[in-house]
Structure formats: structure tokens, C-alpha cells
N, C-alpha and C. Protein backbone atom coordinates (compact mmCIF):
# COMPACT_ATOMS: atom_id res chain seq x y z
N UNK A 1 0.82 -1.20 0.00
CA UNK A 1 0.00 0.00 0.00
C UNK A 1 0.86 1.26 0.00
N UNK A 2 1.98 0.94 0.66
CA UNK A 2 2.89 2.26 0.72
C UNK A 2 3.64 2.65 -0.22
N UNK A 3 3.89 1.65 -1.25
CA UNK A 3 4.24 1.79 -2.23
C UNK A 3 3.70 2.42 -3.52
N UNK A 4 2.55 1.88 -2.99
CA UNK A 4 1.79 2.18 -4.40
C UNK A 4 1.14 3.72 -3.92
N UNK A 5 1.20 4.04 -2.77
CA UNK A 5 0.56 5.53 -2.14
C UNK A 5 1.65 6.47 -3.20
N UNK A 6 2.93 5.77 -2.61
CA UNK A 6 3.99 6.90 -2.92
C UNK A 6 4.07 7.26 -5.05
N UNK A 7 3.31 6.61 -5.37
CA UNK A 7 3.39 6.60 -6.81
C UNK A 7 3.77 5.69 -7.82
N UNK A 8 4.82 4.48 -7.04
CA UNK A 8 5.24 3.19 -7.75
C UNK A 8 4.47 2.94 -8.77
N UNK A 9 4.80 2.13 -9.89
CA UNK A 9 3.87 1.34 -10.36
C UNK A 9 4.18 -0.02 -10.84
N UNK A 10 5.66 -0.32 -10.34
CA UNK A 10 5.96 -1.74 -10.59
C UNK A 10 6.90 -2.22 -9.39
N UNK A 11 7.09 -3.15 -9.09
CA UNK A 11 7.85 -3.70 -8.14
C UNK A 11 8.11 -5.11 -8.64
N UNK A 12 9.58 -5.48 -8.22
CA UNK A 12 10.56 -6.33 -8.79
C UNK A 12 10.09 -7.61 -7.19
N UNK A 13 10.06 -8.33 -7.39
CA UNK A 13 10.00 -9.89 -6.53
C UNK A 13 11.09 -10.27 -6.79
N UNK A 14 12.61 -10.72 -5.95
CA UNK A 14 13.67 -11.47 -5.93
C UNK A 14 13.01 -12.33 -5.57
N UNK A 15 13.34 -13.56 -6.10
CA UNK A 15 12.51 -14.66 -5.46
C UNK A 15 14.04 -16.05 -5.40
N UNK A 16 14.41 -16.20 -4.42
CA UNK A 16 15.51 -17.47 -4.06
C UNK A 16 14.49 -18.75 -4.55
N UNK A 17 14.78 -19.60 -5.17
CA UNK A 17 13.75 -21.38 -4.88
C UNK A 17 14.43 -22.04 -4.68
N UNK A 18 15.64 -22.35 -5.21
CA UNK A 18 16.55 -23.32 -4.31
C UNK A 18 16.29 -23.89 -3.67
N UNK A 19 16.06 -23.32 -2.49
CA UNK A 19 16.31 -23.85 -1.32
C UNK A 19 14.67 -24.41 -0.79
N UNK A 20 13.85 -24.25 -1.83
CA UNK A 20 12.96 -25.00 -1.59
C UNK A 20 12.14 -25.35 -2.61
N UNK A 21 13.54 -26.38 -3.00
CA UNK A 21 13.06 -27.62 -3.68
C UNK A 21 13.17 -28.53 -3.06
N UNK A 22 12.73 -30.18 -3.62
CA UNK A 22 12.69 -31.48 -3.29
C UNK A 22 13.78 -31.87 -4.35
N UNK A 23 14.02 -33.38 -3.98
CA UNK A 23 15.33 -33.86 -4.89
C UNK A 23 14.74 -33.82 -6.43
N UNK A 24 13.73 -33.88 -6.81
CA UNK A 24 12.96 -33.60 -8.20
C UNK A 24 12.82 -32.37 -8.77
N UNK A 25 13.51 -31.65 -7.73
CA UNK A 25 13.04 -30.02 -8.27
C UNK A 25 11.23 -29.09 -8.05
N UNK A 26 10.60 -30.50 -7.30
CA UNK A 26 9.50 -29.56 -7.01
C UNK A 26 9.59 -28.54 -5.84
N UNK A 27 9.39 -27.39 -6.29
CA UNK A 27 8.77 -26.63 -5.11
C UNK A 27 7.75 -26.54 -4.30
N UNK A 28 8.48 -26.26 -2.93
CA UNK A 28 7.25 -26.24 -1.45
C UNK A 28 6.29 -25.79 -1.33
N UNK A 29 5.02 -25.74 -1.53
CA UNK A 29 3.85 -25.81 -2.09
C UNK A 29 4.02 -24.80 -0.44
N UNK A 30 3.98 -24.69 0.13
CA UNK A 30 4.04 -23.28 1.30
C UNK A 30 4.82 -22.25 0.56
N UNK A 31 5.95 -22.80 0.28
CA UNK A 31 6.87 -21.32 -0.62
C UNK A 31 6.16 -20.83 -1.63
N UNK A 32 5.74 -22.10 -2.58
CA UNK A 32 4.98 -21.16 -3.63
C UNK A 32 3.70 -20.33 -3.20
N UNK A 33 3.30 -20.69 -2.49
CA UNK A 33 2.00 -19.97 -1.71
C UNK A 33 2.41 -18.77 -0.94
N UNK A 34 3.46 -18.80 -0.80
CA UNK A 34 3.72 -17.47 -0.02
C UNK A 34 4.59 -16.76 -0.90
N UNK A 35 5.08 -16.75 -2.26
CA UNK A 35 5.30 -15.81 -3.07
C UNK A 35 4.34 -15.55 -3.76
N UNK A 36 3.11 -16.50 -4.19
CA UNK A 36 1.74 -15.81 -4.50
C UNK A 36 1.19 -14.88 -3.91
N UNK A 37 1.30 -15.15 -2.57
CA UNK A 37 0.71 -14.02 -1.70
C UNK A 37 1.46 -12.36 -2.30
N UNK A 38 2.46 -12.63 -1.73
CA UNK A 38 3.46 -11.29 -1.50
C UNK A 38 3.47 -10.50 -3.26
N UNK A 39 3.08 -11.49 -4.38
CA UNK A 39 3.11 -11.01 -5.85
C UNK A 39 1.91 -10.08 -5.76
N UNK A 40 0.60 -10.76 -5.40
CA UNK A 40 -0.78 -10.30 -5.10
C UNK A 40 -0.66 -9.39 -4.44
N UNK A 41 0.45 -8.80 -3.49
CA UNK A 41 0.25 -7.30 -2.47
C UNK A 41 0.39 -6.70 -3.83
N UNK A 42 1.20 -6.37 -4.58
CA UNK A 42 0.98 -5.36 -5.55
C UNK A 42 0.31 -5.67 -6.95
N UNK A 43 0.15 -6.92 -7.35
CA UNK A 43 -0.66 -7.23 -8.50
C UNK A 43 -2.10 -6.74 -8.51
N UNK A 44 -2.68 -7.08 -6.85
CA UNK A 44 -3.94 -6.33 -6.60
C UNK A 44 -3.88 -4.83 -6.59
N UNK A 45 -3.38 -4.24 -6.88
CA UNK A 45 -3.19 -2.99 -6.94
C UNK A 45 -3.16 -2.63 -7.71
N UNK A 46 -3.20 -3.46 -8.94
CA UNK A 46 -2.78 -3.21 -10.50
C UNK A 46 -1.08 -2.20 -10.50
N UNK A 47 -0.76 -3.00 -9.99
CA UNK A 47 0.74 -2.65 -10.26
C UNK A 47 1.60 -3.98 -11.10
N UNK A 48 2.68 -3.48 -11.77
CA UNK A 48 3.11 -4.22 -12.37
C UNK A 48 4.11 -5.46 -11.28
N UNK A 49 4.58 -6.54 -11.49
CA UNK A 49 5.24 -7.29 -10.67
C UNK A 49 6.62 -8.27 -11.49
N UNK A 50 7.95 -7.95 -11.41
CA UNK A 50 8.47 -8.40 -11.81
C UNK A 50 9.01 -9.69 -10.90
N UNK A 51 9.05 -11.30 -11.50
CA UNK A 51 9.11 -12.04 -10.12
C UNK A 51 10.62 -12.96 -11.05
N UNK A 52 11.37 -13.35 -10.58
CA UNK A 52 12.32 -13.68 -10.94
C UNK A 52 13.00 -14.70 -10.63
N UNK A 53 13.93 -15.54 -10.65
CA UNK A 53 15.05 -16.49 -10.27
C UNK A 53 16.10 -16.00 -9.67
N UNK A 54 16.28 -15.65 -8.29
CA UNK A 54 17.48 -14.85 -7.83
C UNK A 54 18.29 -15.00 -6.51
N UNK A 55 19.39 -15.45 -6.63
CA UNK A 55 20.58 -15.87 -5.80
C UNK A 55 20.64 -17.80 -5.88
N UNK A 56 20.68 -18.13 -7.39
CA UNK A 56 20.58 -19.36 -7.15
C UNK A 56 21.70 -19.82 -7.83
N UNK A 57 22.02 -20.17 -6.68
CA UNK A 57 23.45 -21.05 -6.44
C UNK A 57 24.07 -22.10 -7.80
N UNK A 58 22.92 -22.86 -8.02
CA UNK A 58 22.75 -23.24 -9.38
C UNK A 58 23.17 -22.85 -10.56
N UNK A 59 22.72 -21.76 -10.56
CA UNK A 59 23.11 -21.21 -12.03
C UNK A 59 24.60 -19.70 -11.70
N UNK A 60 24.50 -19.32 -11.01
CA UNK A 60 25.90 -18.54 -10.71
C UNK A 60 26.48 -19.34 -9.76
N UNK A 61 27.37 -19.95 -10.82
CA UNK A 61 28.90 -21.00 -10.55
C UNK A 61 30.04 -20.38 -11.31
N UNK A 62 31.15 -21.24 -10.83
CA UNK A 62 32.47 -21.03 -11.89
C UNK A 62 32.33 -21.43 -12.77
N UNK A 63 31.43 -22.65 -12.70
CA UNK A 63 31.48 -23.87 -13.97
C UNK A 63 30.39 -24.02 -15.03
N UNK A 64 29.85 -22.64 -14.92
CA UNK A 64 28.31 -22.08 -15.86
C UNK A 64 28.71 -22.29 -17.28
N UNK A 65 29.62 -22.58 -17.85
CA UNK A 65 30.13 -22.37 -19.07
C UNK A 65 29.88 -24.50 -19.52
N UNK A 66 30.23 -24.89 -18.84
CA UNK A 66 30.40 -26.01 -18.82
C UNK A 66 28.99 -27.43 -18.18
N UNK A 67 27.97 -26.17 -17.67
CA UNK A 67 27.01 -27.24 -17.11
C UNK A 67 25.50 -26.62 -17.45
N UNK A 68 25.61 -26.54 -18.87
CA UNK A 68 24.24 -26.50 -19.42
C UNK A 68 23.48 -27.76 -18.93
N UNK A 69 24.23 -28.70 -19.64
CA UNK A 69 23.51 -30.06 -19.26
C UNK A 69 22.61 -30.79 -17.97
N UNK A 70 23.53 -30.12 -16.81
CA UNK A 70 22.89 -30.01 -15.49
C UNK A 70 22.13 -29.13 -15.11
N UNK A 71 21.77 -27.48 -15.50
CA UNK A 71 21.22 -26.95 -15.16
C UNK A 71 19.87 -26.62 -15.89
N UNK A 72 20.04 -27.05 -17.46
CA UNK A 72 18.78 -26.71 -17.77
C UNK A 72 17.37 -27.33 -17.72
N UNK A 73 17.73 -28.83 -17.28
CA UNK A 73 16.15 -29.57 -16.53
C UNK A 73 15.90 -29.16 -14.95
N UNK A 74 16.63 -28.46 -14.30
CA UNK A 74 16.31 -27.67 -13.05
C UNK A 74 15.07 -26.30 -13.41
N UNK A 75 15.93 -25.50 -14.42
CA UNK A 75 15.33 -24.48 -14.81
C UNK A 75 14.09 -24.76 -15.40
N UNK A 76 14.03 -25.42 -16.24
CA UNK A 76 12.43 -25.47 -16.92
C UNK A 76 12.00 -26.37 -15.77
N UNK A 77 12.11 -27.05 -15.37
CA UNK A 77 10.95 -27.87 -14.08
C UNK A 77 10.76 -26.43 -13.09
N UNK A 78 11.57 -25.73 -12.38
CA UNK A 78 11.18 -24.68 -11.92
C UNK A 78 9.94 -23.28 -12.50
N UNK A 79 10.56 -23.04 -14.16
CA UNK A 79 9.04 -22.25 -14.61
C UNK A 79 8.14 -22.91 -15.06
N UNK A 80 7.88 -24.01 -15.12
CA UNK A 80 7.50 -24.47 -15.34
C UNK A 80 5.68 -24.52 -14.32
N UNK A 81 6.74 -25.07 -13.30
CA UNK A 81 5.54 -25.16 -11.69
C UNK A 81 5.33 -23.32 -11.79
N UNK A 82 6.04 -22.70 -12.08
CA UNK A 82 5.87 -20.77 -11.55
C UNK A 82 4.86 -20.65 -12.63
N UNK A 83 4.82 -21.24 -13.85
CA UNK A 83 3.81 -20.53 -14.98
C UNK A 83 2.53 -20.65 -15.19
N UNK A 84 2.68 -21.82 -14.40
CA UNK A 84 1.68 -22.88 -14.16
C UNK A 84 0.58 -22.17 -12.99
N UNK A 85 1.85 -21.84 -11.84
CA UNK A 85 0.59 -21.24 -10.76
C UNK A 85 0.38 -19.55 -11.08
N UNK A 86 0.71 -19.29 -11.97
CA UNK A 86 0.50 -18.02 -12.46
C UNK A 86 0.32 -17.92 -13.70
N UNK A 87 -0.64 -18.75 -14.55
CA UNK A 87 -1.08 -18.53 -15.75
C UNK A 87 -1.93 -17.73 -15.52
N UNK A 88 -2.88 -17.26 -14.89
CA UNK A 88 -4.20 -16.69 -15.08
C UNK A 88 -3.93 -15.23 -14.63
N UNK A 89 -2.76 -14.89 -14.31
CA UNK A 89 -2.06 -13.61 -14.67
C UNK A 89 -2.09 -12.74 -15.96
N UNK A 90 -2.27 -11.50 -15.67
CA UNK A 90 -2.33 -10.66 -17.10
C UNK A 90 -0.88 -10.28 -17.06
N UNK A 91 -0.67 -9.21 -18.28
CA UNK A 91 0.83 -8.37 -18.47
C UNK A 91 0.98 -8.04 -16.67
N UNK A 92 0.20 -7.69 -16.19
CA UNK A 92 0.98 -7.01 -14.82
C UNK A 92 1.68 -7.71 -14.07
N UNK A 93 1.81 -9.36 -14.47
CA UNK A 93 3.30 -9.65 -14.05
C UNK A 93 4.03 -10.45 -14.89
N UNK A 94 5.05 -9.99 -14.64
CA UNK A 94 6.35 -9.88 -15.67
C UNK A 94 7.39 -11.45 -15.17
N UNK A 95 7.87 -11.80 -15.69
CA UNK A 95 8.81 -13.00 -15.48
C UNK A 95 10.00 -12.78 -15.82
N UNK A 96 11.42 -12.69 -14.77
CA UNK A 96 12.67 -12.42 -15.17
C UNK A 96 13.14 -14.27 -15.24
N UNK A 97 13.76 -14.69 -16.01
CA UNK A 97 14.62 -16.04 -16.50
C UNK A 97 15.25 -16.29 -15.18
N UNK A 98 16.32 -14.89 -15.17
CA UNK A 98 17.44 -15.68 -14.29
C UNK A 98 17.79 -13.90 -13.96
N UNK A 99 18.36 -13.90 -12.37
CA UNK A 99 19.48 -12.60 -12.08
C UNK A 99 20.68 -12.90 -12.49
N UNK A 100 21.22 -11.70 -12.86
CA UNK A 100 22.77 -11.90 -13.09
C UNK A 100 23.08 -12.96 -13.28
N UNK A 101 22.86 -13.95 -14.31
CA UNK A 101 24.00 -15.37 -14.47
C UNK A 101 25.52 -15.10 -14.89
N UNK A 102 26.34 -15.93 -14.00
CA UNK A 102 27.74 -15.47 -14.27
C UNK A 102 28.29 -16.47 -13.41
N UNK A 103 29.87 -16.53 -14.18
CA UNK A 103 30.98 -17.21 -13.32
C UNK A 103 31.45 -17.17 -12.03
N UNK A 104 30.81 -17.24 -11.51
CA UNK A 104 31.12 -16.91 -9.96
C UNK A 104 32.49 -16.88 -9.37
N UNK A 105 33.24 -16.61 -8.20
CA UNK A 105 34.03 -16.44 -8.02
C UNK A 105 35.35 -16.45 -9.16
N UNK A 106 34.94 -16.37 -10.24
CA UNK A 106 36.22 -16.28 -11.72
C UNK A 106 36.64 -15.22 -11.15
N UNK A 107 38.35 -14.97 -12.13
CA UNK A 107 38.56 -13.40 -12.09
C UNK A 107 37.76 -12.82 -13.22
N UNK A 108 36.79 -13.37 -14.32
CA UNK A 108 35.91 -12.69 -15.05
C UNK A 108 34.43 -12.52 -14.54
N UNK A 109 34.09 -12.73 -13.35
CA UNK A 109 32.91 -12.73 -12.88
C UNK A 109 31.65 -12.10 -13.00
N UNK A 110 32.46 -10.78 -13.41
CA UNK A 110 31.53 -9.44 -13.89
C UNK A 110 32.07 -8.65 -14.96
N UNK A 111 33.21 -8.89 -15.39
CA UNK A 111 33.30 -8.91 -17.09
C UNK A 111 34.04 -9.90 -18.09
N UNK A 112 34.18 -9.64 -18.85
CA UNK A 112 34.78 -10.57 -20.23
C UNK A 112 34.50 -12.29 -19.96
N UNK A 113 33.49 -12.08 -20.13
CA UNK A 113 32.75 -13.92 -20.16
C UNK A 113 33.64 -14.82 -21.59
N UNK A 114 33.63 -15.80 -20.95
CA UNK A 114 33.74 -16.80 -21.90
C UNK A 114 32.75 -17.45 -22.86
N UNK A 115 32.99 -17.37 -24.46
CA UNK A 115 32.17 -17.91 -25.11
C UNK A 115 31.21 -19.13 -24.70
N UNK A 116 31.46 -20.05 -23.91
CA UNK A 116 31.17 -21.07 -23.24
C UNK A 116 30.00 -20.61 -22.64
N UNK A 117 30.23 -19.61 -21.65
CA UNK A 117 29.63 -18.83 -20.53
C UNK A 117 28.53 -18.31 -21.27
N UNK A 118 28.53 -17.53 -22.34
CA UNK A 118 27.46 -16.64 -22.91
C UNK A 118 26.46 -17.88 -23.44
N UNK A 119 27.17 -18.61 -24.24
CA UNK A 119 26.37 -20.09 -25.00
C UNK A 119 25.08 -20.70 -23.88
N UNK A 120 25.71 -20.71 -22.45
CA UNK A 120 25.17 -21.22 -21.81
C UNK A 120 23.86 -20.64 -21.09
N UNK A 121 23.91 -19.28 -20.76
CA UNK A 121 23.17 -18.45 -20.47
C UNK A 121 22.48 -17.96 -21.65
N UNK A 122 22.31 -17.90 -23.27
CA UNK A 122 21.71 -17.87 -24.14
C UNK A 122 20.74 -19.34 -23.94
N UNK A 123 21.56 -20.39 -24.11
CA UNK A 123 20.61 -21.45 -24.01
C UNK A 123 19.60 -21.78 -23.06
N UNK A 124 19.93 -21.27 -22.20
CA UNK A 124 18.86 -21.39 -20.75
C UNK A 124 17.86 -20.08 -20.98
N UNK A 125 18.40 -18.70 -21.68
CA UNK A 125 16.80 -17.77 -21.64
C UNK A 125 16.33 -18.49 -22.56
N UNK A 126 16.83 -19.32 -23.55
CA UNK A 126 15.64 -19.65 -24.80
C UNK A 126 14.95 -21.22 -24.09
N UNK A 127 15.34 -21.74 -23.07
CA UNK A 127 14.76 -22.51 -22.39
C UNK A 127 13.60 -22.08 -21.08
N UNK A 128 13.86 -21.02 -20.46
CA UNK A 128 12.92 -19.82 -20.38
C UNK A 128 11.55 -19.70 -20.80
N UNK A 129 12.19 -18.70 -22.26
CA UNK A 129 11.18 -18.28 -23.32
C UNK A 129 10.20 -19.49 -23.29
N UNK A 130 10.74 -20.94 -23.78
CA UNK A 130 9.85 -21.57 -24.68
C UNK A 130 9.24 -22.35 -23.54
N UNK A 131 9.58 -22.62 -22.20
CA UNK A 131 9.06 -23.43 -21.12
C UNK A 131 7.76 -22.18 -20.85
N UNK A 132 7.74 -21.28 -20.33
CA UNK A 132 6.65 -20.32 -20.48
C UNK A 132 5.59 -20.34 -21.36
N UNK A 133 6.29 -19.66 -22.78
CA UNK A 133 5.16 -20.24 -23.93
C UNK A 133 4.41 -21.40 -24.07
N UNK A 134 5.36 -22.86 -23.43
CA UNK A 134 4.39 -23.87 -23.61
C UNK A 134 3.15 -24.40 -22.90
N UNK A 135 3.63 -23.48 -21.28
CA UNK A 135 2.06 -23.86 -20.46
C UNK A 135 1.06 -22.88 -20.74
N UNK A 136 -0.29 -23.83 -21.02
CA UNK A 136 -1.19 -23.12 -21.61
C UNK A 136 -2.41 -21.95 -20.69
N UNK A 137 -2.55 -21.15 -20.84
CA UNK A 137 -3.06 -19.94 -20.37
C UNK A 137 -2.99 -18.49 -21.36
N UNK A 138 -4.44 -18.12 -21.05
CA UNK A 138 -4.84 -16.73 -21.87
C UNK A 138 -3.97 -16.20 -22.25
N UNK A 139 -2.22 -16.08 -21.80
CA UNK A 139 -1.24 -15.18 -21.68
C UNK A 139 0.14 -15.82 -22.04
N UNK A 140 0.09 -17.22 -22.18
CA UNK A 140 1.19 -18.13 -22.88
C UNK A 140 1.97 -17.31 -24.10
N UNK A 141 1.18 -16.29 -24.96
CA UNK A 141 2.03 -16.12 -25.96
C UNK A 141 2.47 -14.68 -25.83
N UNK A 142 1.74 -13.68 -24.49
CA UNK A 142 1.75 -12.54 -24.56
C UNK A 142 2.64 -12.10 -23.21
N UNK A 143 2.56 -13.02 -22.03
CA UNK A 143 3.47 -12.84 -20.77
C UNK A 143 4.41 -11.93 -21.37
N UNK A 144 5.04 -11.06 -20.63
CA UNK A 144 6.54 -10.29 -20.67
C UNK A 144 7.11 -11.18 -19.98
N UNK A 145 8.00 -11.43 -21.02
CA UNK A 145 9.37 -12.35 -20.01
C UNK A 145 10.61 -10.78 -20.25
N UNK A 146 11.35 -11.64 -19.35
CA UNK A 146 12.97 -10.88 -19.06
C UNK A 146 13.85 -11.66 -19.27
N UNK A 147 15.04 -11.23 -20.43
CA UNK A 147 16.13 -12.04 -20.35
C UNK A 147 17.33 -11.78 -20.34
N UNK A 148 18.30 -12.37 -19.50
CA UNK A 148 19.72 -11.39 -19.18
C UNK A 148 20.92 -11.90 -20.39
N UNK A 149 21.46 -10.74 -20.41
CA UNK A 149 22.87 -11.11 -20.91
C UNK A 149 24.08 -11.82 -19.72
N UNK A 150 25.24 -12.24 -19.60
CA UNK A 150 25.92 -12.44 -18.82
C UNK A 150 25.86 -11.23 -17.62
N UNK A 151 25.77 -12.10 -16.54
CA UNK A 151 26.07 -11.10 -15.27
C UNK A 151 24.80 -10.00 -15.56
N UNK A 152 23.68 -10.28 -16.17
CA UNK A 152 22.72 -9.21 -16.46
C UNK A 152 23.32 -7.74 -16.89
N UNK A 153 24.80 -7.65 -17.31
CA UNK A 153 25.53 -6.56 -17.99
C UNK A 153 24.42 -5.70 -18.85
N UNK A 154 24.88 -4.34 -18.93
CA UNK A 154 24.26 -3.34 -19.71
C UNK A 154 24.80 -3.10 -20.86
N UNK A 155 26.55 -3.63 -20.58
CA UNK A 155 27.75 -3.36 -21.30
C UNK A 155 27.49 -3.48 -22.99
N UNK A 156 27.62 -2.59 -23.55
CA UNK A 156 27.29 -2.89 -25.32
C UNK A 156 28.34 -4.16 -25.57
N UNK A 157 29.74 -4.61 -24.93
CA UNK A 157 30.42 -5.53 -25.45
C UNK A 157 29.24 -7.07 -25.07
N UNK A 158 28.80 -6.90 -23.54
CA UNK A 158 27.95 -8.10 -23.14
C UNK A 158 27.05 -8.11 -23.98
N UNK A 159 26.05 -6.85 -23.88
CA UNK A 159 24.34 -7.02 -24.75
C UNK A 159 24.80 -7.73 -25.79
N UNK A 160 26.24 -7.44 -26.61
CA UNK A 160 25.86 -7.76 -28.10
C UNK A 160 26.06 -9.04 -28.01
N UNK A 161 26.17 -9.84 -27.20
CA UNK A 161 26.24 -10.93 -27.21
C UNK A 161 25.09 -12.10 -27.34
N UNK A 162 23.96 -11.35 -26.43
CA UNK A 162 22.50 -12.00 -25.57
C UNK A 162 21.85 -12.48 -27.06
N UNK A 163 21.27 -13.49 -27.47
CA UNK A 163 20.25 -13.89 -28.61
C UNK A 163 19.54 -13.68 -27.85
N UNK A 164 18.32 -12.70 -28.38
CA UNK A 164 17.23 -12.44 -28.16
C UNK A 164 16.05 -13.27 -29.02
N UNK A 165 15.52 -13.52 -28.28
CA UNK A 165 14.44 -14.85 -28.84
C UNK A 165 13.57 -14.04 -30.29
N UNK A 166 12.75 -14.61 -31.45
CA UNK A 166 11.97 -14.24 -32.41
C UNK A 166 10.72 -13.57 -31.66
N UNK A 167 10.65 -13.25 -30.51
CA UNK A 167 9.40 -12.98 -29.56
C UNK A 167 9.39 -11.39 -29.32
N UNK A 168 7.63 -10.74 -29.69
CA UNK A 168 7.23 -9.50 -29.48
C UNK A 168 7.55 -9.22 -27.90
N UNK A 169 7.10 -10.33 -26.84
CA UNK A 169 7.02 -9.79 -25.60
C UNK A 169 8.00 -10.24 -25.05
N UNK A 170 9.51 -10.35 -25.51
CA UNK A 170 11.01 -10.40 -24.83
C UNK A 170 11.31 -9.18 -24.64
């Protein structure tokens, strides 16, 4: 309410899941219920809600360049269950892929990625994109997604890197 008094009209959701998953990757049906809630303080408001993938251990490693293979059936089983309990959502909330993906403790951590590195974080927003698009709801083809370049950089050397999906609402 205080937010939206003061004039806001969108607010960003960090949302950790990690840490509450099961060995399958499902999420805690209390966690997901209680980031529904906290989305709904400002969705009911008709404010916009950006809800995201953020501080997961998973995907900001050293070894991001090298473990597509392991990380991208985590990721789509994760939006998967999120798109799912939030299909019946309009544009006013927004879906970020991933925060900052990057090499973690590298000495390139937050600049000059490795081709490897970018490959890998390209392949996972277009795993993203198309895990979204495929669960079905009024908004499957129109959702705003968000998708990062390495380390979510602004940098014209990073951006030019990011494949941006064939999609109006990327």
C-alpha cells in the first residue's frame, strides 16, 4: 500500500527457490503460496510485478560455461511449476529467466565472459522463453518475459552478445 501511495507502479519480486526444492526439483507448495501471496500485495493494486530467479546457487557458478547439461532440466521444471501457478495472470506480471547469471568467483565474474559462458546463459533464456510459452493460459504467448545477458551486464560488449528470442514480448 505504501508503495503504491507513494506513486510506484511496478515492483521487482527477488525470489531465491533453491532452497525449496525437493530432490525432483519440485517446489514447497508453502513457498509457492507465499510468493503468491506477497506477488498479489501489488498485483492487486494493479501494479506491475516483476518475479524472478534470484541468488541461485545453481546457475551462478564457476562452472556455468560447462554445465548447461545439469542446469537446464532444473530451470524449466522450476518455470515451469511458476507458470503454471500463475497462468491466469495478465501483463501485470512480468517473469525475469534468471538474475545476473555469471561465473562466480572467476577473475571474469563481472566482465569478459567466456564464449562457453554466454552459449550457456543464451541457451537457458531460450529454455525460459519456450518453457513459459508452452504452459497453456490466456497469456502463454503474450506474458513479458525478461532475459539477461551475462552477469545481467548493460555493457554494449555483453548485450551484443544476448540472442534475443523471435518474440514480441522479450
Amino acid at each position: 500500500d505504501a508503495v503504491k501511495a507513494k506513486g510506484f507502479n511496478t515492483v521487482r519480486v527477488p525470489t531465491t527457490w533453491y532452497t525449496h526444492l525437493d530432490s525432483d526439483n519440485n517446489i514447497n507448495e508453502s513457498w509457492l503460496s507465499r510468493v503468491q501471496e506477497v506477488v498479489d500485495y501489488a498485483y492487486s493494486q494493479d501494479m506491475y510485478v516483476i518475479l524472478n530467479l534470484h541468488h541461485e546457487e545453481w546457475v551462478n557458478r564457476a562452472d556455468i560455461g560447462t554445465a548447461y547439461d545439469e542446469m537446464s532440466p532444473k530451470l524449466i521444471k522450476i518455470w515451469q511449476q511458476i507458470a503454471e501457478r500463475f497462468k491466469d495472470y495478465d501483463q501485470h506480471l512480468i517473469f525475469e529467466g534468471m538474475n545476473e547469471p555469471r561465473a562466480v568467483g572467476t577473475s571474469h565474474e563481472w566482465w569478459g565472459p567466456e564464449q562457453s559462458e554466454v552459449d550457456t546463459i543464451n541457451k537457458l533464456n531460450a529454455d525460459f522463453v519456450n518453457t513459459v510459452r508452452s504452459i497453456e493460459s490466456p497469456y502463454k504467448d503474450t506474458r513479458l518475459l525478461m532475459i539477461p545477458p551475462y552477469c545481467a551486464s548493460s555493457e554494449l560488449t555483453i548485450m551484443s552478445k544476448l540472442e534475443v528470442p523471435d518474440d514480441d514480448f522479450v
